[in-house]
C-alpha atoms as a PDB file:
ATOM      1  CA  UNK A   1       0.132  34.550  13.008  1.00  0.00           C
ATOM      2  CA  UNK A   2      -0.093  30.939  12.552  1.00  0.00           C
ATOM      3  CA  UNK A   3      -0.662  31.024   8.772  1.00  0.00           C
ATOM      4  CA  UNK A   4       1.344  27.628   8.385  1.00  0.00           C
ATOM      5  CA  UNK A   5       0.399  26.624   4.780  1.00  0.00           C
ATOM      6  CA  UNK A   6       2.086  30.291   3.474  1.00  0.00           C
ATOM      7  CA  UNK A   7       4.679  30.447   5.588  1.00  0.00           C
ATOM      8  CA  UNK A   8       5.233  26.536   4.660  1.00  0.00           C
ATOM      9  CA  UNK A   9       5.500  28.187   1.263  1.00  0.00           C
ATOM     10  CA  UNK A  10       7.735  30.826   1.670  1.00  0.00           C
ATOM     11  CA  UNK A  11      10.254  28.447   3.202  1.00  0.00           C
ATOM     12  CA  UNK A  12      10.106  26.317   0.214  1.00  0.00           C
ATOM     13  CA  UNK A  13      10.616  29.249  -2.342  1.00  0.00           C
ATOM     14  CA  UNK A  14      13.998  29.632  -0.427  1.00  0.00           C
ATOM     15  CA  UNK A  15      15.053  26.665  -0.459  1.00  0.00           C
ATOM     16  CA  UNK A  16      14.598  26.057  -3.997  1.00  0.00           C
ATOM     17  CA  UNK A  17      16.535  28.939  -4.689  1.00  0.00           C
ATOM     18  CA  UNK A  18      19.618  27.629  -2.031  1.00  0.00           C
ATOM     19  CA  UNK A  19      18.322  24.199  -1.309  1.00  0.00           C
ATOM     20  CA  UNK A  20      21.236  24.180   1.646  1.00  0.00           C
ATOM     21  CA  UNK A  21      20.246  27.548   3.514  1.00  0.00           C
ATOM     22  CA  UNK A  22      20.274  26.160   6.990  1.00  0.00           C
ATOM     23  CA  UNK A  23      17.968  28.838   8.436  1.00  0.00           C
ATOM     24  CA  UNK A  24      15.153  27.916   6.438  1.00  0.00           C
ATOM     25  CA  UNK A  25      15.426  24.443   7.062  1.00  0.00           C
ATOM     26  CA  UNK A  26      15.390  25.100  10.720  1.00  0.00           C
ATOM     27  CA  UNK A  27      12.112  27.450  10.251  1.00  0.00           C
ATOM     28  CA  UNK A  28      10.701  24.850   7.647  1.00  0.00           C
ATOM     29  CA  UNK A  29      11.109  21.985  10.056  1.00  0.00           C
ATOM     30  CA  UNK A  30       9.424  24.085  13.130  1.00  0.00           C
ATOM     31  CA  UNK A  31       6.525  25.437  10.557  1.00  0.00           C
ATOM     32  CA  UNK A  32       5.463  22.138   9.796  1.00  0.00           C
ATOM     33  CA  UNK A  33       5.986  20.618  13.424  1.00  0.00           C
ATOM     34  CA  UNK A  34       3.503  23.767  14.652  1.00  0.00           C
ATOM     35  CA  UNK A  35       1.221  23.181  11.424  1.00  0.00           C
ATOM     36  CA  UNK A  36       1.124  19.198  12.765  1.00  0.00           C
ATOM     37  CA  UNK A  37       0.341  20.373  16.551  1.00  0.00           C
ATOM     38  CA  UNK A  38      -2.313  22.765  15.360  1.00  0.00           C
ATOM     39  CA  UNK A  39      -3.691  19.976  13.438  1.00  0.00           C
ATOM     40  CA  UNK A  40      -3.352  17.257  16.002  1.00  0.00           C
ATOM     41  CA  UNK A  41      -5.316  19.688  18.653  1.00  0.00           C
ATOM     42  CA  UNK A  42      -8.039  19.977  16.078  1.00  0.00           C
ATOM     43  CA  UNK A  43      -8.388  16.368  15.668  1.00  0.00           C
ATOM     44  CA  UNK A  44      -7.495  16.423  12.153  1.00  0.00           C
ATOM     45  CA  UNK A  45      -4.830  13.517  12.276  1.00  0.00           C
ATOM     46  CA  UNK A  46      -4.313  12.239   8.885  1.00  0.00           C
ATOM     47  CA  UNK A  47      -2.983  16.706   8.431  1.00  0.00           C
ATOM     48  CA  UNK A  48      -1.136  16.033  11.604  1.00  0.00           C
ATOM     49  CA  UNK A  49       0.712  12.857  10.658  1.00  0.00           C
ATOM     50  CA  UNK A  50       1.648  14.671   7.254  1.00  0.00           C
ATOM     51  CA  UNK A  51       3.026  17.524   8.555  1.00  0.00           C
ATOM     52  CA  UNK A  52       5.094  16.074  11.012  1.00  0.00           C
ATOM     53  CA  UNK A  53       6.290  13.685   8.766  1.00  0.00           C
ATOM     54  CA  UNK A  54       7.511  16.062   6.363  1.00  0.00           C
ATOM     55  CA  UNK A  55       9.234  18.001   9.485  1.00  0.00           C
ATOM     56  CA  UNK A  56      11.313  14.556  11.154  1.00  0.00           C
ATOM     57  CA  UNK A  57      12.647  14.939   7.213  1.00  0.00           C
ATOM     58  CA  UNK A  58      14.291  18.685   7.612  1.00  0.00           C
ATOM     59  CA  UNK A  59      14.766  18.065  11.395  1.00  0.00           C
ATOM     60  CA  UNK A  60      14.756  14.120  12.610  1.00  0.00           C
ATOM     61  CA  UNK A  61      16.635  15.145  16.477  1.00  0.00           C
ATOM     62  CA  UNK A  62      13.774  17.543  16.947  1.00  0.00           C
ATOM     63  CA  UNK A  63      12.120  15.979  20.158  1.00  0.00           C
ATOM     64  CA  UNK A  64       9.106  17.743  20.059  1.00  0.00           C
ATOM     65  CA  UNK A  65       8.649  16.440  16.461  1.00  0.00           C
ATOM     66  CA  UNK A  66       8.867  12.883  17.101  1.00  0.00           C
ATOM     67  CA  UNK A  67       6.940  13.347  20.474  1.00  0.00           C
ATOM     68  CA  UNK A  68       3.653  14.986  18.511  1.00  0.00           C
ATOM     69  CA  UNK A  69       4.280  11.860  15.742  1.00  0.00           C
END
């Protein structure tokens, strides 16, 4: 559906209910590396650079992740 900034959201409502819920993390991390691609392909790189930032945090052995940064 690609609504990143929502679903960006809903991950972080779970985690600050159970901040180690490893399933959230995972989808958090791959939200925000999507978000940054998206962002990245629209030219919008200071967005990009943010959002893949804040993904390398939940998931820093993602290659795709530090690829995009």
């Amino acid at each position: 559906m690609k609504d990143y900034d929502n679903s960006i959201k809903a991950y972080q409502a779970c985690l600050k209910i159970d901040p180690v819920y490893q399933e959230a993390k995972t989808n958090i991390a791959l939200t925000l590396r999507e978000a940054g691609k998206a962002a990245g392909e629209r030219q919008d790189l200071q967005k990009a650079t943010v959002y893949l930032a804040e993904a390398y945090k939940y998931n820093p052995k993602d290659f795709e992740t530090v690829r995009l940064l």
